[in-house]
Protein backbone atom coordinates (compact mmCIF):
# COMPACT_ATOMS: atom_id res chain seq x y z
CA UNK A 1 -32.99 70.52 -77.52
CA UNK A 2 -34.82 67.38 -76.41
CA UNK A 3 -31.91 65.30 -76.56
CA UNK A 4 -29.72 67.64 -74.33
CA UNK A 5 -31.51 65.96 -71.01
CA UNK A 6 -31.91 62.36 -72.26
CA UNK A 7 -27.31 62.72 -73.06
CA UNK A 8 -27.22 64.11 -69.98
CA UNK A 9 -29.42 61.59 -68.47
CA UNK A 10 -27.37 58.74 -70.08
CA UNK A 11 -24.11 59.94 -68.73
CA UNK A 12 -24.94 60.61 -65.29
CA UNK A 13 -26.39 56.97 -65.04
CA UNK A 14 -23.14 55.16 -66.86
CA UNK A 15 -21.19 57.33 -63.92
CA UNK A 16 -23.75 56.07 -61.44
CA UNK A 17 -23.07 52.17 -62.70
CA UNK A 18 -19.47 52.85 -62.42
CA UNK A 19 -19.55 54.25 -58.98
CA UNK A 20 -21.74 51.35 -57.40
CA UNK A 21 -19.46 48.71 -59.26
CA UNK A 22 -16.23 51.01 -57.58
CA UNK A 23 -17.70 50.60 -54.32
CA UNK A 24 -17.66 47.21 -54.71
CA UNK A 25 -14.16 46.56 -55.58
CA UNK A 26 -12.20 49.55 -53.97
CA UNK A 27 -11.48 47.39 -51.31
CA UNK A 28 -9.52 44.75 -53.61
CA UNK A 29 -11.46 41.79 -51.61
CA UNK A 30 -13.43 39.31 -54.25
CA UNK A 31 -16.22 36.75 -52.32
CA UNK A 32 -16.00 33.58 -54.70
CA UNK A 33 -19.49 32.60 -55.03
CA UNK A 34 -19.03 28.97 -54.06
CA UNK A 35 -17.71 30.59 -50.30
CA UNK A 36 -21.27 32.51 -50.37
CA UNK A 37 -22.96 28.79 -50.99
CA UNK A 38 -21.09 26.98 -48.58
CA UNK A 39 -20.75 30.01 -46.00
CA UNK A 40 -24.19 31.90 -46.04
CA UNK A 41 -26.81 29.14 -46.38
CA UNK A 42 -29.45 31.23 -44.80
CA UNK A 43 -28.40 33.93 -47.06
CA UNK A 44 -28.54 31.98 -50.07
CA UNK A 45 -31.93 29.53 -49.09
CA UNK A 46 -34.50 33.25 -47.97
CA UNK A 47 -33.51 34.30 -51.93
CA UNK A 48 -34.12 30.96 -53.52
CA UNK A 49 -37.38 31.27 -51.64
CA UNK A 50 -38.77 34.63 -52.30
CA UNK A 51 -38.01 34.69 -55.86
CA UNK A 52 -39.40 30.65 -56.70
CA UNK A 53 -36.15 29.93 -58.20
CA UNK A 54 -34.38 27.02 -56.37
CA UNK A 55 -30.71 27.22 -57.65
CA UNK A 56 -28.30 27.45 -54.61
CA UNK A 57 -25.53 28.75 -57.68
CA UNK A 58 -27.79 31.45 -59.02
CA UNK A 59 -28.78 32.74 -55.27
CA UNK A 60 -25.14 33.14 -54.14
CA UNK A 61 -24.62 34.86 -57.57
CA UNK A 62 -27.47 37.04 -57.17
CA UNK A 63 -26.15 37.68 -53.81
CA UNK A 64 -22.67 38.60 -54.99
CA UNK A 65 -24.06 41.07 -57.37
CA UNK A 66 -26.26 42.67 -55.09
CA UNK A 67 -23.15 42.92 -52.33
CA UNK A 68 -25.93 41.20 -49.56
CA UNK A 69 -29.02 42.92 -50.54
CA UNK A 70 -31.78 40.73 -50.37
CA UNK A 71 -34.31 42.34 -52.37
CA UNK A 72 -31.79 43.26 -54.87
CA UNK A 73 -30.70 39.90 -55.31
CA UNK A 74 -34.82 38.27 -55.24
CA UNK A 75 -35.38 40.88 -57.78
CA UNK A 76 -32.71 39.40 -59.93
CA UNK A 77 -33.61 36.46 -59.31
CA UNK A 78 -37.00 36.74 -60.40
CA UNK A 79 -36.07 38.33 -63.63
CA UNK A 80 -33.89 35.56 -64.38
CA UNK A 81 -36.48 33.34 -63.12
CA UNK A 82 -39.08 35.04 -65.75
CA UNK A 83 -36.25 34.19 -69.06
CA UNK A 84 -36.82 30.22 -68.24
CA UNK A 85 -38.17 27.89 -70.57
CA UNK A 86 -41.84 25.33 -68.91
CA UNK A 87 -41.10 22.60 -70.67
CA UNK A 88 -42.78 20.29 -67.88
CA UNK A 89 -44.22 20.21 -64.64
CA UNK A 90 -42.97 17.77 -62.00
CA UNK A 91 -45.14 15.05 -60.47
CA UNK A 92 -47.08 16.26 -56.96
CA UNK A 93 -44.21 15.58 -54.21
CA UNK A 94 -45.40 13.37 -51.05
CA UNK A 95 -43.88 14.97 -47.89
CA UNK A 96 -43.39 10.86 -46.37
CA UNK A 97 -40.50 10.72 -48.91
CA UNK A 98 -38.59 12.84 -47.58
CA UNK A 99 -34.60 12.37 -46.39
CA UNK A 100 -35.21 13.91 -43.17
CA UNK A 101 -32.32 16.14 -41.87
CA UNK A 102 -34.10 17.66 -39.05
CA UNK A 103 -37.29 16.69 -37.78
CA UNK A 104 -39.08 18.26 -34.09
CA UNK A 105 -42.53 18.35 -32.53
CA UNK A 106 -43.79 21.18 -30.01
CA UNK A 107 -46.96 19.24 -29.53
CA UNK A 108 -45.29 16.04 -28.36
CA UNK A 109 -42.55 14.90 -26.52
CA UNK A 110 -42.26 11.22 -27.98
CA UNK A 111 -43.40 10.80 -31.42
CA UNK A 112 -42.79 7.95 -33.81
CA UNK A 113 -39.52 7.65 -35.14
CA UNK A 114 -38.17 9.81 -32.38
CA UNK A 115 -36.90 13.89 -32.17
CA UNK A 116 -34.22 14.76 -34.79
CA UNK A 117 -32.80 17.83 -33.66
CA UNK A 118 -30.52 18.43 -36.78
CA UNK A 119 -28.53 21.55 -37.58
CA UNK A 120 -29.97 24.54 -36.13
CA UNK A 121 -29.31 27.85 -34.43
CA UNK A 122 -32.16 27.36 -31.74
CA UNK A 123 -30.20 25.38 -28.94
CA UNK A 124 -26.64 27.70 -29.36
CA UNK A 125 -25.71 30.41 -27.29
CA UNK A 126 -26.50 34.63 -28.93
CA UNK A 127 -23.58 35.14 -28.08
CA UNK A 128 -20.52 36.75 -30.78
CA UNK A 129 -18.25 34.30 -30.90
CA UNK A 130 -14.48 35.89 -31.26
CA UNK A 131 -12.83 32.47 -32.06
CA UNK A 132 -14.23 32.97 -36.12
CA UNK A 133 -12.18 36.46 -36.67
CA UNK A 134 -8.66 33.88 -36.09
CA UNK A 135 -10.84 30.88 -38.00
CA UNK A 136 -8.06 28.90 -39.95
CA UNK A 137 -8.91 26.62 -42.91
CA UNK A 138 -6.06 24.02 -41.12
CA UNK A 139 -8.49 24.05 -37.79
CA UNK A 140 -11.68 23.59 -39.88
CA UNK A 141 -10.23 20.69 -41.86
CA UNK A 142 -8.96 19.38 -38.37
CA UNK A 143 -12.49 19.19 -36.78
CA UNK A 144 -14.11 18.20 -40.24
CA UNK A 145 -11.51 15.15 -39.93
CA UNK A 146 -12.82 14.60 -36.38
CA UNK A 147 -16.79 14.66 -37.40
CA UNK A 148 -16.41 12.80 -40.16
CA UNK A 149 -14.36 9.79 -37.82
CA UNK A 150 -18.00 10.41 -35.99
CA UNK A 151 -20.13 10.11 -38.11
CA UNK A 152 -18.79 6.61 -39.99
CA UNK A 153 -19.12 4.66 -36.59
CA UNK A 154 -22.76 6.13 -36.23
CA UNK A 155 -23.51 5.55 -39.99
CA UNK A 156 -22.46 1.47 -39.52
CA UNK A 157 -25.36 0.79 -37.53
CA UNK A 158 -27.64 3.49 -39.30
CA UNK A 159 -30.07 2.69 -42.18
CA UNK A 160 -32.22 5.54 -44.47
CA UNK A 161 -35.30 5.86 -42.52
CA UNK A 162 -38.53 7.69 -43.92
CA UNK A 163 -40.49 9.40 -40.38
CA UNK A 164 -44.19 8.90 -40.85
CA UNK A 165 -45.91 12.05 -40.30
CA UNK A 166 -47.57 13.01 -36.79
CA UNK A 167 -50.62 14.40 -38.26
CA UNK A 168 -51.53 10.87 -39.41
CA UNK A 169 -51.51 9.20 -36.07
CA UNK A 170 -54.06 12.13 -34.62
CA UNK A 171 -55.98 11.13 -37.49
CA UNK A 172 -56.47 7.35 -36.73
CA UNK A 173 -57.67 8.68 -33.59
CA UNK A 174 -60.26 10.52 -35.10
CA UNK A 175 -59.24 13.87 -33.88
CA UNK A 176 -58.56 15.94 -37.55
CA UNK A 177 -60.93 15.17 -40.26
CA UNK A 178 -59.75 13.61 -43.44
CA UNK A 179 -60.22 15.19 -46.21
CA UNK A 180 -60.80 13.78 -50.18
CA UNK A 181 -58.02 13.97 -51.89
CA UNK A 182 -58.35 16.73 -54.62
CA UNK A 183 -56.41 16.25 -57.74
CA UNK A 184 -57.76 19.58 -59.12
CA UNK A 185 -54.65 21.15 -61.27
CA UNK A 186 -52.98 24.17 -59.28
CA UNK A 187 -53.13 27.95 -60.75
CA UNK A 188 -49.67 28.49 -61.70
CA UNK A 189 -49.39 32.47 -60.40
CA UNK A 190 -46.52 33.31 -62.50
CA UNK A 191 -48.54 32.56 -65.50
CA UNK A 192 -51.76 33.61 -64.21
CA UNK A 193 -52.49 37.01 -62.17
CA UNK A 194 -54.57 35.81 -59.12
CA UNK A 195 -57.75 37.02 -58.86
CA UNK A 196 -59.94 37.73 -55.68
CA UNK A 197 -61.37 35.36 -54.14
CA UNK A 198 -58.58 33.19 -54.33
CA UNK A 199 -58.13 29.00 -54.56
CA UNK A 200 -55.69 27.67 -51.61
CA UNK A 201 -53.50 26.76 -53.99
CA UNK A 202 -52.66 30.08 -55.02
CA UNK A 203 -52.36 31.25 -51.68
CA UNK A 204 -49.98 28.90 -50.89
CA UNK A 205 -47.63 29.81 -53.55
CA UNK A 206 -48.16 33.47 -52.62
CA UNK A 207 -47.10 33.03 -49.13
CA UNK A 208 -44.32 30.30 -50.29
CA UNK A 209 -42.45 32.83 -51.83
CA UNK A 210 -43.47 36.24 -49.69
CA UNK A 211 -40.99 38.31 -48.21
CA UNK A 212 -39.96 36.35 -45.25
CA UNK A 213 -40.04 39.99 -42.57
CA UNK A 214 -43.37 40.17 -44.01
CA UNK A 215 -44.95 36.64 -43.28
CA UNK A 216 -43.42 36.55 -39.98
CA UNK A 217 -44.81 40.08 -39.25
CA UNK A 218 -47.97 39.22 -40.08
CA UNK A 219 -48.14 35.55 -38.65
CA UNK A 220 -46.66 37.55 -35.25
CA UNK A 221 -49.85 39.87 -36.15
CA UNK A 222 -52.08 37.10 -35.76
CA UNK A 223 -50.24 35.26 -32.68
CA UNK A 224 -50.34 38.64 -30.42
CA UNK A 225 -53.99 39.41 -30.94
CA UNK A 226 -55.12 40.12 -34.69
CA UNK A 227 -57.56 37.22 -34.45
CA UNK A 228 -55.63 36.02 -31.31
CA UNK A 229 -54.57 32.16 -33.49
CA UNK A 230 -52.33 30.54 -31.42
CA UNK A 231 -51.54 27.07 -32.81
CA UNK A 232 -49.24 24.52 -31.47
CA UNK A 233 -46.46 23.11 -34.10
CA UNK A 234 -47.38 19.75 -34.79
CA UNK A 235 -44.29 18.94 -36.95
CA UNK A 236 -41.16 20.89 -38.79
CA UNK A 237 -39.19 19.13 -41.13
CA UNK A 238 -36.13 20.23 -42.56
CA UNK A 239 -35.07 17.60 -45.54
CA UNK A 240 -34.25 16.65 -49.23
CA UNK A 241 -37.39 15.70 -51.57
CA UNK A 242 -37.33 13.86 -54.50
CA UNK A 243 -38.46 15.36 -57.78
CA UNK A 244 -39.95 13.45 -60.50
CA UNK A 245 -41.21 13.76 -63.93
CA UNK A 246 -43.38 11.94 -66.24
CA UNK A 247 -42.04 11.03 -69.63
CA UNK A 248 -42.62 14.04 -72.71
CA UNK A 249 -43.74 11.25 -75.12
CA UNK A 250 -46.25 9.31 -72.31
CA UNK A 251 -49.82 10.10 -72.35
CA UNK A 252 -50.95 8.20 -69.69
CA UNK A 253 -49.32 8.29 -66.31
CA UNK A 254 -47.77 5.61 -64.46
CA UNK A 255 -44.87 4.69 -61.88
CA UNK A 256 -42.89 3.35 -64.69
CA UNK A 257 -42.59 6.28 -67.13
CA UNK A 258 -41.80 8.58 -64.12
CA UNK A 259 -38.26 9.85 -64.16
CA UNK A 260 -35.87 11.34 -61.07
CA UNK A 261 -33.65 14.75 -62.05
CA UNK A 262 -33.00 15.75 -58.34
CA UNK A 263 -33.70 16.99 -55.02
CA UNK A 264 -34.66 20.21 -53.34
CA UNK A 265 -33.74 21.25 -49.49
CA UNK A 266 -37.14 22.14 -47.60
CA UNK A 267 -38.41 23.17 -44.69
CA UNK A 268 -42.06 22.17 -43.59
CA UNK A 269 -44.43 22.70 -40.93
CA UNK A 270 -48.13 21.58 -39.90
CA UNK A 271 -49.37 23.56 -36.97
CA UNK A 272 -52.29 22.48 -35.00
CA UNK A 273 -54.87 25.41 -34.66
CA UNK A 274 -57.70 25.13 -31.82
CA UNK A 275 -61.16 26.57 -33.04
CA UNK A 276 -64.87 26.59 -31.73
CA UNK A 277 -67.07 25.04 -34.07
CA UNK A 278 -70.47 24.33 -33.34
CA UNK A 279 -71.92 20.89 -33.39
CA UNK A 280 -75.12 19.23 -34.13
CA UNK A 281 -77.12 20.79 -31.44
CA UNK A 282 -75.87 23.99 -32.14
CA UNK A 283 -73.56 24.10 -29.16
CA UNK A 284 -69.72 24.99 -29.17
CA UNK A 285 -67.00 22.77 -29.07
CA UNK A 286 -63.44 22.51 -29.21
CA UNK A 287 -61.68 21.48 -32.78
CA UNK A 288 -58.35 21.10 -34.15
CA UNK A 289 -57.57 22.58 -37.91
CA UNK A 290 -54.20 22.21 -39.87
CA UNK A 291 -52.21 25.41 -40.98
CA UNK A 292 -49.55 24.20 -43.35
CA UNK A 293 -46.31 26.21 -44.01
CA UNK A 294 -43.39 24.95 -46.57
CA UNK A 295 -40.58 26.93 -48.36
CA UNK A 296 -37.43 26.59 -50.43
CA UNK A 297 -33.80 25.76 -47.79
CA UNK A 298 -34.07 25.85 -43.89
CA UNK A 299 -36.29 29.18 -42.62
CA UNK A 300 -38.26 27.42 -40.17
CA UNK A 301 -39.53 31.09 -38.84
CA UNK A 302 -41.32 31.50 -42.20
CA UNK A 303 -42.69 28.38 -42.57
CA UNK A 304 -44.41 28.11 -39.29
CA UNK A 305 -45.86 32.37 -39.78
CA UNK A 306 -46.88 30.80 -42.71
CA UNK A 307 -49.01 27.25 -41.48
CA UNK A 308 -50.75 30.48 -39.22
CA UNK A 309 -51.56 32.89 -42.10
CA UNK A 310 -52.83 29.64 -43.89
CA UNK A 311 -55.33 29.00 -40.98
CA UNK A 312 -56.22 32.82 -40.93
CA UNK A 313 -56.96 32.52 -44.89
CA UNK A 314 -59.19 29.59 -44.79
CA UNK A 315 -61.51 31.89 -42.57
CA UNK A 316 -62.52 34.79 -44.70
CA UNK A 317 -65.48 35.56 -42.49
CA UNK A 318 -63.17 37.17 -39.72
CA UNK A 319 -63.28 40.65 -39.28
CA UNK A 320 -59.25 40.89 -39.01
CA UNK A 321 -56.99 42.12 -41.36
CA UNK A 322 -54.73 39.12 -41.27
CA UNK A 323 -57.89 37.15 -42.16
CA UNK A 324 -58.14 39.29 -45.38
CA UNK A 325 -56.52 37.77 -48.47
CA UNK A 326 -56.10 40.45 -50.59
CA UNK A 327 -54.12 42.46 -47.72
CA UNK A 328 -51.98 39.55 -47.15
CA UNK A 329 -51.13 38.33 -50.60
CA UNK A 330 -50.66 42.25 -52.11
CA UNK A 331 -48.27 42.85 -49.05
CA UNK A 332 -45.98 40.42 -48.34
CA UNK A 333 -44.44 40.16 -51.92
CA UNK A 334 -40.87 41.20 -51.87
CA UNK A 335 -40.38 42.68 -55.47
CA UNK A 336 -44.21 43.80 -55.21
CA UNK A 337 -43.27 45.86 -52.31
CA UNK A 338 -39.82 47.43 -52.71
CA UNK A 339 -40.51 47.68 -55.98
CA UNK A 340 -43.85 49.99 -55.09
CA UNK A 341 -41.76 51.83 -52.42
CA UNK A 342 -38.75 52.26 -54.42
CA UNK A 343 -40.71 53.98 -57.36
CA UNK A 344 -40.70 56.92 -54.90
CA UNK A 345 -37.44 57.50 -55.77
CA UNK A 346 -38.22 58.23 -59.30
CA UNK A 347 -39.03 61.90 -60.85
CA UNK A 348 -42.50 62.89 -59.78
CA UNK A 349 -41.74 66.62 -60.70
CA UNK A 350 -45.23 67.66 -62.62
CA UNK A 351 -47.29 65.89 -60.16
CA UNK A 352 -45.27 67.66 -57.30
CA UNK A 353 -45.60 71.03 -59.04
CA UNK A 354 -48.90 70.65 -59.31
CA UNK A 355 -49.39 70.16 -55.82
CA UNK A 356 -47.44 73.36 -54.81
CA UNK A 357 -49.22 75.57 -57.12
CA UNK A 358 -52.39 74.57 -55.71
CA UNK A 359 -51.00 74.94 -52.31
CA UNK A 360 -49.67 78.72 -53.41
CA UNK A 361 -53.03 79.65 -54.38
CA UNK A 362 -54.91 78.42 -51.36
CA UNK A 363 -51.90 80.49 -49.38
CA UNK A 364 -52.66 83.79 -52.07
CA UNK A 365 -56.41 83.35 -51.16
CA UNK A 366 -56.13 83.08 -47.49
CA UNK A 367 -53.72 85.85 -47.51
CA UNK A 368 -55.84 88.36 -49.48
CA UNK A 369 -59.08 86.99 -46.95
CA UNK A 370 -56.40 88.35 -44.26
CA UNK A 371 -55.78 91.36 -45.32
């Protein structure tokens, strides 16, 4: 008798497989993936983000499968992400080497090497525009033809130019403190759980890779009055980085035995935070602190909630929630989340029945008190 359910059970989810995959297809329209990675780069750059896994291929293919969902497709991502072979670590990537694509400051107007305002959705009009349901591939390649014509008399006087960050030049100045560096090794946290109280380095991968409505919420938390941070963006990047890696066989690092395998799109963000600190004779004064925000693609939203929810983590002592690291890092994980939600959905019928029969009693004993 046992197996009656589990048959059952079987069938009714092969039906349920074949029904999602039917409402998929019943429309007889296939998305290739390579039009999801050349189409739906925001799309394609929020999964590679949230699930740690940058392959622009493998996020439009996770996207395909899970017909647009995001946390669908992070989920599979991270699975897939979780099958992977270590077999090295890259070396630490310097920001300064970056191919800049897009490159703005809130803080200044004129800033060495100048305002790059790149590709971006900030200075276009919200408005639908019609024009794309008529777009034709002959009046794309006609304009492409045109930009490209552009582009070749601007690139003949043009030269690869590394910006220098802005941070750097408020540091000459004396105005951020500098800081040792620390080589320590980082806590990998897909190897290792984190553990409370944290290291900033595991915070940073936690809020790297958090659900991007989640860091925003809770960086907009923390703007509109949860601790009332309101930092000034000192610098968001959008560019290619280098990656390296040191030689299997070397023991000893150097330059020479360091090898280049590729590049990864990022966006990256240093916000200047204001804070009171108090001085030597124990008055208050005004200070400037660095919240740094980076992720996977261009989401320049997450990256500067981010550079504020690392400002709110350095200061534990607060009293706010946002200031709290275990109720930031346990809530802004995507799979950690749905996941947690979506078990809802799952049979809960003894714990349920157990709550009605103790509700039925209390309702037998308060009736018999009644009568």
């Amino acid at each position: 008798m046992g197996y009656v359910p589990v048959k059952g059970g079987t069938q009714a989810i092969e039906a349920s497989i074949n029904r999602l995959k039917y409402e998929r297809i019943k429309d007889r329209e296939i998305i290739e993936i390579n039009t999801i990675m050349s189409t739906m780069r925001g799309m394609v750059d929020q999964v590679m983000s949230e699930s740690s896994l940058y392959s622009p291929y493998l996020a439009a293919l996770a996207i395909k499968q899970a017909e647009g969902s995001m946390e669908e497709a992070v989920f599979l991502m991270r699975a897939h992400r979780s099958t992977l072979p270590r077999p090295y670590y890259s070396q630490t990537v310097e920001p300064e080497t970056m191919l800049v694509e897009r490159r703005i400051s809130a803080s200044f107007k004129d800033i060495p090497g100048g305002q790059l305002l790149g590709a971006t959705y900030d200075y276009t009009h919200r408005l639908l525009d019609l024009s794309l349901i008529e777009e034709s591939q002959e009046e794309n390649l006609r304009w492409l033809q045109h930009y490209h014509n552009q582009l070749k008399q601007i690139e003949a006087f043009d030269e690869v130019k590394y910006f220098p960050k802005v941070v750097d030049y408020l540091r000459e100045e004396g105005l951020f403190e500098t800081h040792e560096v620390d080589n320590t090794p980082p806590i990998d946290i897909t190897k290792q759980s984190i553990q409370f109280p944290t290291t900033r380095s595991e915070r940073l991968q936690v809020l790297t890779r958090g659900q991007t409505g989640a860091v925003t919420s809770l960086g907009y938390a923390s703007l509109r009055g949860y601790g009332q941070v309101h930092p000034t963006v000192g610098e968001v990047r959008v560019g290619l980085l280098p990656i390296y890696v040191q030689h299997p066989n070397e023991m000893e690092h150097s330059a020479e035995d360091e090898f280049y395998i590729g590049e990864i799109r990022v966006t990256e963000v240093e916000s200047f935070v204001p804070t009171n600190v108090k001085n030597e004779n124990n008055e208050y004064e005004l200070e400037l602190e660095i919240g740094y925000g980076i992720c996977y693609g261009q989401n320049e939203t997450k990256a500067i909630a981010m550079s504020i929810l690392d400002q709110c983590l350095e200061h534990p002592e607060s009293n706010f929630p946002t200031h709290d690291e275990e109720f930031v890092l346990l809530h802004i994980d995507s799979v950690e989340s749905t996941g947690f939600i979506s078990h809802l959905k799952l049979p809960h019928y003894v714990t349920f029945q157990s709550k009605l029969d103790s509700i039925r009693q209390v309702k037998k004993g308060v009736q018999k008190v009644e009568s």
